[in-house]
C-alpha atoms as a PDB file:
ATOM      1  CA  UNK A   1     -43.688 119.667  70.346  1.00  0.00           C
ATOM      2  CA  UNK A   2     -45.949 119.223  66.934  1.00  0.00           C
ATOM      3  CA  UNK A   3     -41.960 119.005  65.252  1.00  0.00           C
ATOM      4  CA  UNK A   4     -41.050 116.490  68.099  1.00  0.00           C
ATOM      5  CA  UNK A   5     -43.810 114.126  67.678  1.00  0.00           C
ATOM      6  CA  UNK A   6     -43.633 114.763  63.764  1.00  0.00           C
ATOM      7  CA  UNK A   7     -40.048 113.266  63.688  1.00  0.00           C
ATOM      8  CA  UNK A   8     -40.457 110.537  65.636  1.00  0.00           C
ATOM      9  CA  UNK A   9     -43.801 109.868  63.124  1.00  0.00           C
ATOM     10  CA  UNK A  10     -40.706 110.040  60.704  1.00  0.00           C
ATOM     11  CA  UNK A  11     -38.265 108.013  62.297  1.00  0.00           C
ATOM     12  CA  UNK A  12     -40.789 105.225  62.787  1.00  0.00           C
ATOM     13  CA  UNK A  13     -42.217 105.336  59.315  1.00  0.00           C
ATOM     14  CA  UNK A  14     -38.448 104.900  58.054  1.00  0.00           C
ATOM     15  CA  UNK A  15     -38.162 101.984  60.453  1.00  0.00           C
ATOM     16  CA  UNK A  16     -41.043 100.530  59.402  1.00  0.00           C
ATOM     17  CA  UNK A  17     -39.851 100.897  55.396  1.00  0.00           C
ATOM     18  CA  UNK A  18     -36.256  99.358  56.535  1.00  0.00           C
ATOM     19  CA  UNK A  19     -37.821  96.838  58.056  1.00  0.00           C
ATOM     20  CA  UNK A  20     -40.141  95.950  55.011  1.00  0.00           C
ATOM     21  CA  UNK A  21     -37.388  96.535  52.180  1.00  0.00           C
ATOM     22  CA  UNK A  22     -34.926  94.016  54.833  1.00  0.00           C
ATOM     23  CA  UNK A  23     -37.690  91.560  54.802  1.00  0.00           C
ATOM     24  CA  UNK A  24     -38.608  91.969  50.890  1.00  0.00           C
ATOM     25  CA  UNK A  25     -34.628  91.833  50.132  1.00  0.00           C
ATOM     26  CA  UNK A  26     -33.932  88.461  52.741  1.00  0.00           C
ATOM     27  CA  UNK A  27     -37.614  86.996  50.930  1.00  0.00           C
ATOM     28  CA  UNK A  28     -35.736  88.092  47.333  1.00  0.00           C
ATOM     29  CA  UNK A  29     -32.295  86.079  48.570  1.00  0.00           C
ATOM     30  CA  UNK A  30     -34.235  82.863  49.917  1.00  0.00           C
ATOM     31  CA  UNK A  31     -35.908  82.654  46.410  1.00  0.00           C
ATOM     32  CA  UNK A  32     -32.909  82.637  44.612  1.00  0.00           C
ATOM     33  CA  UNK A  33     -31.254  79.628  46.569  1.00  0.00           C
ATOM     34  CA  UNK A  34     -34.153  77.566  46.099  1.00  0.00           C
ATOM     35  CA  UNK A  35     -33.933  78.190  42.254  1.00  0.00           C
ATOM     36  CA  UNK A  36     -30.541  77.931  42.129  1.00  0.00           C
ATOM     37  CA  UNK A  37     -30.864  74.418  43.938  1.00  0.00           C
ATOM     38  CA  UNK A  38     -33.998  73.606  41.375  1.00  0.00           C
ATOM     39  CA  UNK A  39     -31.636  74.361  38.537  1.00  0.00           C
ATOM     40  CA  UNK A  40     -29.011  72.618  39.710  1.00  0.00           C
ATOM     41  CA  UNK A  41     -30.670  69.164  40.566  1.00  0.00           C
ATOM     42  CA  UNK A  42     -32.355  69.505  37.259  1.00  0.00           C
ATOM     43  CA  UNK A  43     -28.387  69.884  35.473  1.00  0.00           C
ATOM     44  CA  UNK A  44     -27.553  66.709  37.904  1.00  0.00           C
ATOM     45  CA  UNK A  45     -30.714  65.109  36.898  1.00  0.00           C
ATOM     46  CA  UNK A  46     -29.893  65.899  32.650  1.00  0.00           C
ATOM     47  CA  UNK A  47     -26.386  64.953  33.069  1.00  0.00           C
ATOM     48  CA  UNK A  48     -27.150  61.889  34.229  1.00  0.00           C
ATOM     49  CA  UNK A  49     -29.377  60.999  31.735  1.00  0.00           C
ATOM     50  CA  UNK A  50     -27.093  61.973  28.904  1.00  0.00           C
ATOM     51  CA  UNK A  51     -24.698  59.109  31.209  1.00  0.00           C
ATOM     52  CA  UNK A  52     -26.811  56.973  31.010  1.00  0.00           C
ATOM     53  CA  UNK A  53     -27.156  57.096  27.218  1.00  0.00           C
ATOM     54  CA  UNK A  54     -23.789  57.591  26.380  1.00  0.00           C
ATOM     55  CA  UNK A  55     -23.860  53.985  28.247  1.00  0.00           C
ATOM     56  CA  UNK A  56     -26.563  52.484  26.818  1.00  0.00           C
ATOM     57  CA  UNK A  57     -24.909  53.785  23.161  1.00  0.00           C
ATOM     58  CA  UNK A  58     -21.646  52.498  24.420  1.00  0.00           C
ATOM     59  CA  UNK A  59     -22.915  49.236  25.201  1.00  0.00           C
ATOM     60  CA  UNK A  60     -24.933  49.026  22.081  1.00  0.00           C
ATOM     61  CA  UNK A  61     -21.789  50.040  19.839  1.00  0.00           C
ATOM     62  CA  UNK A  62     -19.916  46.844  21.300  1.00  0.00           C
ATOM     63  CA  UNK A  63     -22.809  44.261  21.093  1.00  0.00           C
ATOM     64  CA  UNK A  64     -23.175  45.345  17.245  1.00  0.00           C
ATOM     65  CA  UNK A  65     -19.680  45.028  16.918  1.00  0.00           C
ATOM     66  CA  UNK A  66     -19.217  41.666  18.490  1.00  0.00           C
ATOM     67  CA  UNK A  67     -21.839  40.538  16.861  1.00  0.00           C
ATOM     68  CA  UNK A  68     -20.320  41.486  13.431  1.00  0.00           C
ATOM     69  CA  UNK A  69     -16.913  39.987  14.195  1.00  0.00           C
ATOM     70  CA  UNK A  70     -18.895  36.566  15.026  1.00  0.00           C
ATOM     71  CA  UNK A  71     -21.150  37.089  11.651  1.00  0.00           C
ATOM     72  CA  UNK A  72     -17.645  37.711   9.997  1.00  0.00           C
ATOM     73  CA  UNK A  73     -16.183  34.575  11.933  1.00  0.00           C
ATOM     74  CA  UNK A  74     -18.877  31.933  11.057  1.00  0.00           C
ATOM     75  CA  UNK A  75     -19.094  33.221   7.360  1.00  0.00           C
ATOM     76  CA  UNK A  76     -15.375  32.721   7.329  1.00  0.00           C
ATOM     77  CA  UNK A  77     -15.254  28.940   8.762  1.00  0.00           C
ATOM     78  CA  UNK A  78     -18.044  27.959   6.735  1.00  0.00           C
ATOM     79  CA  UNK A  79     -16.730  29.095   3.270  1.00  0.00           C
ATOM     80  CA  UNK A  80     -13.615  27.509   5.034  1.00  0.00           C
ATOM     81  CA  UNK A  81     -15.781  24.123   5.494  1.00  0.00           C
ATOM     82  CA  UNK A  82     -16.906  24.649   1.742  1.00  0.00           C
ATOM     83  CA  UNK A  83     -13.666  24.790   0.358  1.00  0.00           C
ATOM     84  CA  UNK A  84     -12.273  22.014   1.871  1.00  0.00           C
ATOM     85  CA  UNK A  85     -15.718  19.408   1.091  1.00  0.00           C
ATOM     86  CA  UNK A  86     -14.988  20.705  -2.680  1.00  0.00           C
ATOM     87  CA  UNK A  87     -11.474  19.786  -2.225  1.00  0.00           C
ATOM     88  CA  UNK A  88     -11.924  16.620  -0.545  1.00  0.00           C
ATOM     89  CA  UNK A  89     -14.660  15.805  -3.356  1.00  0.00           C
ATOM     90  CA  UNK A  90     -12.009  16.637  -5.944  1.00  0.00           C
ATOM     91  CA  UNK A  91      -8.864  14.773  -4.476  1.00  0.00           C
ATOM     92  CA  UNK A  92     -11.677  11.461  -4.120  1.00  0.00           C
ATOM     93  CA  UNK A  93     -12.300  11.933  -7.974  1.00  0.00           C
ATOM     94  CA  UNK A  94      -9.012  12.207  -9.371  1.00  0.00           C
ATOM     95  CA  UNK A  95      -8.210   9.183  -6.754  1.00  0.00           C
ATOM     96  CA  UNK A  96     -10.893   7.459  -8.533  1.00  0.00           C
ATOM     97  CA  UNK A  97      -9.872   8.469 -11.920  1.00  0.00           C
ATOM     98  CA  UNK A  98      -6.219   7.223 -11.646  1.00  0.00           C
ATOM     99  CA  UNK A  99      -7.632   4.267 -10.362  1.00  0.00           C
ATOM    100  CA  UNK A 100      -9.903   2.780 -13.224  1.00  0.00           C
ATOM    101  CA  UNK A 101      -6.768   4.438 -15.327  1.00  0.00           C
ATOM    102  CA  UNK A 102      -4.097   1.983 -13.612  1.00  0.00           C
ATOM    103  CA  UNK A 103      -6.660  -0.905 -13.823  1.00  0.00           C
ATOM    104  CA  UNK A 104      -7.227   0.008 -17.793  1.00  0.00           C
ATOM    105  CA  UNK A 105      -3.475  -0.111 -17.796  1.00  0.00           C
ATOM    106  CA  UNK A 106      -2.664  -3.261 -16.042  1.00  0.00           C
ATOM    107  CA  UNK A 107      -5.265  -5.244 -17.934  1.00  0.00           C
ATOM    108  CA  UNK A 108      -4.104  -3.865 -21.103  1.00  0.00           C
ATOM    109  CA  UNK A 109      -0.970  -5.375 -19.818  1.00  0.00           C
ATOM    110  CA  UNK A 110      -2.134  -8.686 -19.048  1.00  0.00           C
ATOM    111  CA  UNK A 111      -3.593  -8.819 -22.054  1.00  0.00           C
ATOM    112  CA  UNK A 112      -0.375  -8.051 -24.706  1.00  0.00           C
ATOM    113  CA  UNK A 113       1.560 -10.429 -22.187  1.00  0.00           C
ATOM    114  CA  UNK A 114      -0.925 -13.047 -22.551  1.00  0.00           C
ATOM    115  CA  UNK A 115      -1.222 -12.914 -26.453  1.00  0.00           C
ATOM    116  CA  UNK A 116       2.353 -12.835 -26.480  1.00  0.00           C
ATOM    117  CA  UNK A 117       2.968 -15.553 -24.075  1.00  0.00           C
ATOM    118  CA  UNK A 118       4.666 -14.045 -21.285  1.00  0.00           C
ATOM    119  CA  UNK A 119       4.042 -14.336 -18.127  1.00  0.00           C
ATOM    120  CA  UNK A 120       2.221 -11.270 -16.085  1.00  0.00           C
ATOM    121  CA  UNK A 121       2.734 -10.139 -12.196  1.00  0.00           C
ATOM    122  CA  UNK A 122      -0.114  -8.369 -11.082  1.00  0.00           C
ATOM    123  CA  UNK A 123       1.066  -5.370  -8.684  1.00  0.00           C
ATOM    124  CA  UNK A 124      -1.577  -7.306  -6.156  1.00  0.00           C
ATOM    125  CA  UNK A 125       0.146  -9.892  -6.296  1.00  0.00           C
ATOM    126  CA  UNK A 126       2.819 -10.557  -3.266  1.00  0.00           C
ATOM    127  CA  UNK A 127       6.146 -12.581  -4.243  1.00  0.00           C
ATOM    128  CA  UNK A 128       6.992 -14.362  -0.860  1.00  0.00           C
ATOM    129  CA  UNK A 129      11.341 -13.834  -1.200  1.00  0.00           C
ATOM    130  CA  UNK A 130      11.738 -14.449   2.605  1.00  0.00           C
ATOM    131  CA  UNK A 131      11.302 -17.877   4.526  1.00  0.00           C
ATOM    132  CA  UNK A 132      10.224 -16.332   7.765  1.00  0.00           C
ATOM    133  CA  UNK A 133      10.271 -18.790  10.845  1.00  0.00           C
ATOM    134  CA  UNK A 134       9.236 -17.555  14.469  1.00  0.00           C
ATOM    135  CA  UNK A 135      11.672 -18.094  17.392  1.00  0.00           C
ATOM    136  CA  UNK A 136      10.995 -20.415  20.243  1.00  0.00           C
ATOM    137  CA  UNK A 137      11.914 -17.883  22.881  1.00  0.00           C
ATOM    138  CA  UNK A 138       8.980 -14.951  22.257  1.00  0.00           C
ATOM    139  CA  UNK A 139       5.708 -14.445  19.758  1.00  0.00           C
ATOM    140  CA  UNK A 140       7.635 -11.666  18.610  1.00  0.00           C
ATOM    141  CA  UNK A 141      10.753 -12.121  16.991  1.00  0.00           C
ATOM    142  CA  UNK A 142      11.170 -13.728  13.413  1.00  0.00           C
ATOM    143  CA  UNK A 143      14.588 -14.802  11.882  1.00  0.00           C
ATOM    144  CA  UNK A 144      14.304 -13.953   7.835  1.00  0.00           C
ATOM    145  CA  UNK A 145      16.027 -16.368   5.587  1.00  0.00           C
ATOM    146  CA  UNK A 146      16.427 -15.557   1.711  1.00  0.00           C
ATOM    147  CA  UNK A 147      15.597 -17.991  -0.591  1.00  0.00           C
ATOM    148  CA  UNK A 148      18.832 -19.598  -2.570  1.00  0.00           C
ATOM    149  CA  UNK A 149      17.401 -19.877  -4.940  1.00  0.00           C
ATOM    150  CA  UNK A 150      18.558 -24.176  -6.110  1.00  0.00           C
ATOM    151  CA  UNK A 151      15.678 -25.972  -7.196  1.00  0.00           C
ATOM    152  CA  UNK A 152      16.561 -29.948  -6.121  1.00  0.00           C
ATOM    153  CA  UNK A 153      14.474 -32.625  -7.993  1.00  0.00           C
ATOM    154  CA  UNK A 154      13.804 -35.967  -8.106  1.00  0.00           C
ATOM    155  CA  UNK A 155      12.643 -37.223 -11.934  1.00  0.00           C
ATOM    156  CA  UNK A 156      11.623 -40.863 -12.696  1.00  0.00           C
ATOM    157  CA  UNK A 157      10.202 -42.158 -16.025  1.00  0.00           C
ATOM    158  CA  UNK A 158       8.838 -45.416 -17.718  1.00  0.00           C
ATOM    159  CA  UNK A 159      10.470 -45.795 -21.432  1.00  0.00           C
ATOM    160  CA  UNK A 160       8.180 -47.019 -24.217  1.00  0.00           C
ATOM    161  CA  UNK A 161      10.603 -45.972 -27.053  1.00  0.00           C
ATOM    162  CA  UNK A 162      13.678 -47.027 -27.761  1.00  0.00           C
ATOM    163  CA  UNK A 163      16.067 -47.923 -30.949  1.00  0.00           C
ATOM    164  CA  UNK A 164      16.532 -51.101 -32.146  1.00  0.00           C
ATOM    165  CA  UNK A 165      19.680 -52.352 -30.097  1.00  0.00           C
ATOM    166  CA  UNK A 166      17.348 -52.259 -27.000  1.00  0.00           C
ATOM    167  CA  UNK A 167      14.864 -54.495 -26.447  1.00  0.00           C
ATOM    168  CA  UNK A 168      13.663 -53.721 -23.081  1.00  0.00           C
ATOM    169  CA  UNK A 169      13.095 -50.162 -22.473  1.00  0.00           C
ATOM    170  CA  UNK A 170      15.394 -48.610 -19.919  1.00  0.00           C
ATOM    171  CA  UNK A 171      13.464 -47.731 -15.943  1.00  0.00           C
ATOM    172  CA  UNK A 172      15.271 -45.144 -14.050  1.00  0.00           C
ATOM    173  CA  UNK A 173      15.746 -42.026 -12.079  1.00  0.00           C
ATOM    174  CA  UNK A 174      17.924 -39.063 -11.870  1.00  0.00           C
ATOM    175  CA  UNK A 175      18.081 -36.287  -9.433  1.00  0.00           C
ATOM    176  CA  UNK A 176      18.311 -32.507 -10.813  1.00  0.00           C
ATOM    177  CA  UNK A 177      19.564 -29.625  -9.245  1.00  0.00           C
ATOM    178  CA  UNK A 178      19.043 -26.089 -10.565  1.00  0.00           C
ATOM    179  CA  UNK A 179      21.101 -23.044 -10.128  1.00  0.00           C
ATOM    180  CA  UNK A 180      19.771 -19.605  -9.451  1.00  0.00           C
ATOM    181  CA  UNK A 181      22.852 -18.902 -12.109  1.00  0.00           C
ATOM    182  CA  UNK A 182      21.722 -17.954 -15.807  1.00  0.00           C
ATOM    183  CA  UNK A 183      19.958 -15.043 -17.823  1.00  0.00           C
ATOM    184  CA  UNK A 184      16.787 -13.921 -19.497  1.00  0.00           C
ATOM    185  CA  UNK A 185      16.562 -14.544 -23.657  1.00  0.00           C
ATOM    186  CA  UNK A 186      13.487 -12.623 -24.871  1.00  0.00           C
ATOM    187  CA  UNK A 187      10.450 -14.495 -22.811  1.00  0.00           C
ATOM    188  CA  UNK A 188      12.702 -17.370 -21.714  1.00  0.00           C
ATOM    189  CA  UNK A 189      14.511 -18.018 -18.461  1.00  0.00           C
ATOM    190  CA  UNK A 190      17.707 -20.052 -18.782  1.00  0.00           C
ATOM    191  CA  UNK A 191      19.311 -21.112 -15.884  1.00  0.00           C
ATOM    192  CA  UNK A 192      22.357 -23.893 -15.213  1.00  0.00           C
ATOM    193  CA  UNK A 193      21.276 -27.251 -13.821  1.00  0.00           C
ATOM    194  CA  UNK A 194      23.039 -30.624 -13.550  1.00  0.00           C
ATOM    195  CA  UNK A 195      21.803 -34.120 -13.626  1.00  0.00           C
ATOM    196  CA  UNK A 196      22.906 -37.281 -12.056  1.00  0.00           C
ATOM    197  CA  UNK A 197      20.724 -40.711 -12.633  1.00  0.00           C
ATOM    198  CA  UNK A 198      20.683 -44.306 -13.282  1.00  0.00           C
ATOM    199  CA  UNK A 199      18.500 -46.457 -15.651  1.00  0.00           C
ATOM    200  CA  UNK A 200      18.215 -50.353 -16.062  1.00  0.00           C
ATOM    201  CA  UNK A 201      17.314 -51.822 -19.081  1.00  0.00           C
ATOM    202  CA  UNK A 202      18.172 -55.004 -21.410  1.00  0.00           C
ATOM    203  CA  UNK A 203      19.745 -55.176 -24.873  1.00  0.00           C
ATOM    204  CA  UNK A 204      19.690 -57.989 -27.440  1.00  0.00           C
ATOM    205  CA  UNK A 205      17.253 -60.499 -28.014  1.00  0.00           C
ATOM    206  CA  UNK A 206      16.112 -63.841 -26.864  1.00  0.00           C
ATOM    207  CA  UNK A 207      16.130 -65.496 -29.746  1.00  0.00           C
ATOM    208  CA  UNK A 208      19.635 -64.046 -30.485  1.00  0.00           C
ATOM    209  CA  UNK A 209      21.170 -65.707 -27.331  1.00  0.00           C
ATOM    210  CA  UNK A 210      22.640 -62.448 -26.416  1.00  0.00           C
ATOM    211  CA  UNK A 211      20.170 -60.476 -23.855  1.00  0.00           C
ATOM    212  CA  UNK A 212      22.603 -58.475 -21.420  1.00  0.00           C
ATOM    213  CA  UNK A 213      21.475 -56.113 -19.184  1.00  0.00           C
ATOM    214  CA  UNK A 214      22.046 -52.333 -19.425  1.00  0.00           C
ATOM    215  CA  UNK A 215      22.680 -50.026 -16.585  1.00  0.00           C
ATOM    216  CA  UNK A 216      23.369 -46.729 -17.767  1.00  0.00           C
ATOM    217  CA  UNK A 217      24.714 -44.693 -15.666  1.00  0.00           C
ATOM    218  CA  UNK A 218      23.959 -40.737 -16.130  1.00  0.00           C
ATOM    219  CA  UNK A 219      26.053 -37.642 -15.286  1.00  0.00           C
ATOM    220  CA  UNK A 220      25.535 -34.459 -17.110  1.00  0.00           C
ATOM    221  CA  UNK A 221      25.334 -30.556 -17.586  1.00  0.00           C
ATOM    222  CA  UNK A 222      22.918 -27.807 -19.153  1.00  0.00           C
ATOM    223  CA  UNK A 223      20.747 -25.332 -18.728  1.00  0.00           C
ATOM    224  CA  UNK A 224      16.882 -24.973 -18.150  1.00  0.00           C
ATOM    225  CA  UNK A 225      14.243 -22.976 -20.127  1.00  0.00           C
ATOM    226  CA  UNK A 226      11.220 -22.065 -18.949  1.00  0.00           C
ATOM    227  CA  UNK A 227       8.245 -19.872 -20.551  1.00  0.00           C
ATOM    228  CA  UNK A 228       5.687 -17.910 -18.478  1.00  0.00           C
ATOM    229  CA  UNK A 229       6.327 -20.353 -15.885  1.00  0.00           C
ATOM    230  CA  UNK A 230       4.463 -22.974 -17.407  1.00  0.00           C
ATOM    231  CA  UNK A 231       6.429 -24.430 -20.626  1.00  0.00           C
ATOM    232  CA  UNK A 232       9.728 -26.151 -19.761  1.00  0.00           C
ATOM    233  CA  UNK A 233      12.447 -27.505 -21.237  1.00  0.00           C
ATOM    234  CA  UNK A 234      15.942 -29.003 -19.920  1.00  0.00           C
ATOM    235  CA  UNK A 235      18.992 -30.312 -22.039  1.00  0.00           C
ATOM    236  CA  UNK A 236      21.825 -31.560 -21.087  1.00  0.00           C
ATOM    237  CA  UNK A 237      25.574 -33.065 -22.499  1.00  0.00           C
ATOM    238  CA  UNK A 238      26.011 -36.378 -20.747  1.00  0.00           C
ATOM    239  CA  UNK A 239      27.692 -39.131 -19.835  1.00  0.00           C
ATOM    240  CA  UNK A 240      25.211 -41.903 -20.686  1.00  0.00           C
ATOM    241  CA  UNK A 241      26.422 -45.645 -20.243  1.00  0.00           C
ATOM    242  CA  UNK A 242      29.722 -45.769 -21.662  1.00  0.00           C
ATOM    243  CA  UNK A 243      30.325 -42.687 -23.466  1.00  0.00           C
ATOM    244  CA  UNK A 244      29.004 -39.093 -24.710  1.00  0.00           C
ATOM    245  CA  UNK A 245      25.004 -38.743 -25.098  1.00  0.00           C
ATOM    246  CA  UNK A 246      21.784 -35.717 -24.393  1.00  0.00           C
ATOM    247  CA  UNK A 247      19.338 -35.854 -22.101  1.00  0.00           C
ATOM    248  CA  UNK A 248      16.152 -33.834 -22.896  1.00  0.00           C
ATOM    249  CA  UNK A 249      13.082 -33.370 -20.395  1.00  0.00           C
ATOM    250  CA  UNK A 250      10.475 -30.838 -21.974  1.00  0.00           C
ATOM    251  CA  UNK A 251       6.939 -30.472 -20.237  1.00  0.00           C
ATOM    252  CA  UNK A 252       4.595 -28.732 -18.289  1.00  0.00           C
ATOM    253  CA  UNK A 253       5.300 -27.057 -14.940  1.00  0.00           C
ATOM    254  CA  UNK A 254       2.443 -26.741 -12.457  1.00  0.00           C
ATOM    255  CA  UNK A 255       4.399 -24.022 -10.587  1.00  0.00           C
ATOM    256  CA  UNK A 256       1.919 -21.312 -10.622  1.00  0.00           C
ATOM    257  CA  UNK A 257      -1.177 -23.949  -9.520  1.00  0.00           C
ATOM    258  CA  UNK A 258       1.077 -25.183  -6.650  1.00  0.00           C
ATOM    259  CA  UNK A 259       3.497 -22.065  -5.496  1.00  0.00           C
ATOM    260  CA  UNK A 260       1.031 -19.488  -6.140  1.00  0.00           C
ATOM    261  CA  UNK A 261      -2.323 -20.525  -6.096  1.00  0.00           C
ATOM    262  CA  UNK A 262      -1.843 -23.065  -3.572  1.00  0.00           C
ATOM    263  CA  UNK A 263       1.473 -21.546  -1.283  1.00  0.00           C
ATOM    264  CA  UNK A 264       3.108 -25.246  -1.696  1.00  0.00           C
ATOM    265  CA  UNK A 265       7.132 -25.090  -1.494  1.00  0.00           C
ATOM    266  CA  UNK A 266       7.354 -27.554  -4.325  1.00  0.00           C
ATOM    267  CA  UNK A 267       6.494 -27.927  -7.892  1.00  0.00           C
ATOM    268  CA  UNK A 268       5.456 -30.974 -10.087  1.00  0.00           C
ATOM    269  CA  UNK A 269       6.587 -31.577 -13.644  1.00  0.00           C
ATOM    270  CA  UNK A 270       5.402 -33.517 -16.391  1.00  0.00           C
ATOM    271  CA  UNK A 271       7.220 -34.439 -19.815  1.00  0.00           C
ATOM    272  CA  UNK A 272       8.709 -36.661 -22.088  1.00  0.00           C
ATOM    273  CA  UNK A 273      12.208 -37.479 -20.858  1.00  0.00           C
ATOM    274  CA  UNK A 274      14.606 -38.678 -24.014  1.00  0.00           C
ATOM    275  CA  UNK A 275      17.688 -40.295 -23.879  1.00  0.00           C
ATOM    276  CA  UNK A 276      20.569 -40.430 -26.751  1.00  0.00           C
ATOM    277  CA  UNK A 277      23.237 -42.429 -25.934  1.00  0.00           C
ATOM    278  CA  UNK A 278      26.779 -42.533 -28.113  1.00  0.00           C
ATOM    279  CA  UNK A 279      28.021 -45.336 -26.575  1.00  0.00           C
ATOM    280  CA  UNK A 280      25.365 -47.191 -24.039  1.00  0.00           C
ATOM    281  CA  UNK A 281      27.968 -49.724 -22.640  1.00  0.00           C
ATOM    282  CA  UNK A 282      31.619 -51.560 -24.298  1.00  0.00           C
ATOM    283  CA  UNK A 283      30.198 -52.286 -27.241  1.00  0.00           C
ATOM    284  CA  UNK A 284      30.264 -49.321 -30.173  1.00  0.00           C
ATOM    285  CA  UNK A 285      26.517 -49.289 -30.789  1.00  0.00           C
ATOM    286  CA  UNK A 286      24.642 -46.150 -30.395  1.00  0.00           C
ATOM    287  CA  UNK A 287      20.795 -46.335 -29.348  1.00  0.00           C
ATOM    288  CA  UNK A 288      18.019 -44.286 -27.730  1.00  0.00           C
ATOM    289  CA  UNK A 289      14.807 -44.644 -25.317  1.00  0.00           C
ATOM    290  CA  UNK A 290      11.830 -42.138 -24.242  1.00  0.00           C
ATOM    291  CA  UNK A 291       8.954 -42.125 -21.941  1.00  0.00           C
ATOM    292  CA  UNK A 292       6.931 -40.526 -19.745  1.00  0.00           C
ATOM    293  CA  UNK A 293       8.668 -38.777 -16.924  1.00  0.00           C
ATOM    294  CA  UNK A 294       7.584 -36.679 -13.987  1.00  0.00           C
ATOM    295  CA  UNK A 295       9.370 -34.678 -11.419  1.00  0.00           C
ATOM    296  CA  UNK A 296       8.946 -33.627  -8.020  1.00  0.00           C
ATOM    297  CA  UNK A 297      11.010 -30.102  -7.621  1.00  0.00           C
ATOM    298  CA  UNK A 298      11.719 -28.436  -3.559  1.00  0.00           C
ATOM    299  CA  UNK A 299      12.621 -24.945  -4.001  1.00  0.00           C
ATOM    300  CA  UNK A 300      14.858 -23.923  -1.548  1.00  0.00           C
END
């Protein structure tokens, strides 16, 4: 019986150990998953973070970088800015320079031409070559016409000189037309110009008995030449009364004061007109007369 109730003491005890070591073990596993799971959420928690930074770096990286491309970009356009001011500046001062050069140069010009007598063009100036006339029909069509380039005028003078065979000073007119036909010689412009005229006067004397009246009639041929467009003078072989004779008209043209200065389409001339006459009417004496002519030109 003692052996009996000694195992079961046995049997129980061993239960009781089981029981405790079960407990102890189960206690032992329940530990472990909670450190397990505090290990783990601390990894989550740390990888997170290092996520987050690698972000935060990430972002950083392209900010500084963008920033350095626009530090790069506006250094760039304003040494771009730079270059082209100092460029600008330069192309203005050479612009000025060869300015006051071509002005040194074109009054050196007008200079030498005016010592020398010739007449000067300044580039300024504008040569009006086309008659321009606006149509009826619209505001905005124009028919050009060139200039021909004839000169027609009318020339009357009063004589106050004249030879002895005369005795009253011939009074007349004669009508001049100039060609656009001739050539330069050195500063002078020649050009070909006819002459057609009529001029009254009387020869003999009173107390002679023998006062007739002369009407010379006037048909002839040269040429013109004119200097600087101021200094003028015209010759020309004629017909003069009865037989060969010259006709000479030297002067002063006002062309620049009227055509240029003023935009007029004529000119005015004034000279000494001179006659020489071979053969003034039947009779075989020769004679001449002068005076003071003027001439009203139309350029056309």
């Amino acid at each position: 019986m003692t052996n009996n109730i000694f195992s079961k003491i046995i049997k129980v005890m061993v239960l009781l150990t089981l029981s405790l070591f079960t407990a102890f073990a189960q206690d032992e596993q329940d530990v472990d998953a909670i450190e397990k799971a505090r290990q783990a959420k601390e990894a989550a928690e740390k990888a997170a973070a290092e996520a987050s930074a690698a972000t935060e770096a990430a972002i950083e990286a392209a900010a500084q970088k963008a920033a350095k491309e626009a530090r790069e970009e506006a250094k760039r356009k304003k040494e771009e800015d730079e270059a082209r001011k100092i460029a600008e500046a330069k192309a203005a001062e050479e612009a000025e320079l060869d300015a006051a050069a071509t002005a040194a140069a074109e009054e050196a010009k007008r200079k030498m031409a005016e010592e020398l007598g010739l007449e000067y063009e300044s580039p300024d100036e504008t040569q009006v070559d086309n008659e321009v006339t606006v149509s009826d029909s619209t505001s905005e069509e124009f028919v050009a016409k060139e200039a021909l380039g004839y000169n027609v005028g009318l020339t009357g003078s009063v004589g106050f000189l004249n030879g002895q065979y005369i005795s009253n000073t011939p009074v007349g007119g004669s009508l001049v037309i100039t060609t656009p036909f001739g050539f330069k010689a050195g500063p002078l412009d020649l050009t070909l110009s006819v002459v057609a005229g009529l001029y009254n006067g009387q020869t003999g004397t009173e107390e002679a008995q023998n006062l007739r009246d002369l009407n010379a009639l006037l048909l002839g041929v040269g040429a013109n030449a004119t200097l600087s467009k101021m200094v003028f003078s015209e010759t020309h072989l004629s017909f003069v009364g009865e037989g060969l004779g010259i006709r000479n008209f030297s002067g002063v043209s006002l062309e620049k004061l009227l055509n240029r200065g003023l935009g007029l389409p004529f000119n005015i001339l004034v000279g000494g007109e001179g006659f020489l006459a071979l053969k003034p009417d039947e009779t075989d004496n020769q004679t001449y007369w002068g005076g003071l002519g003027v001439r009203l030109d139309y350029s056309f």
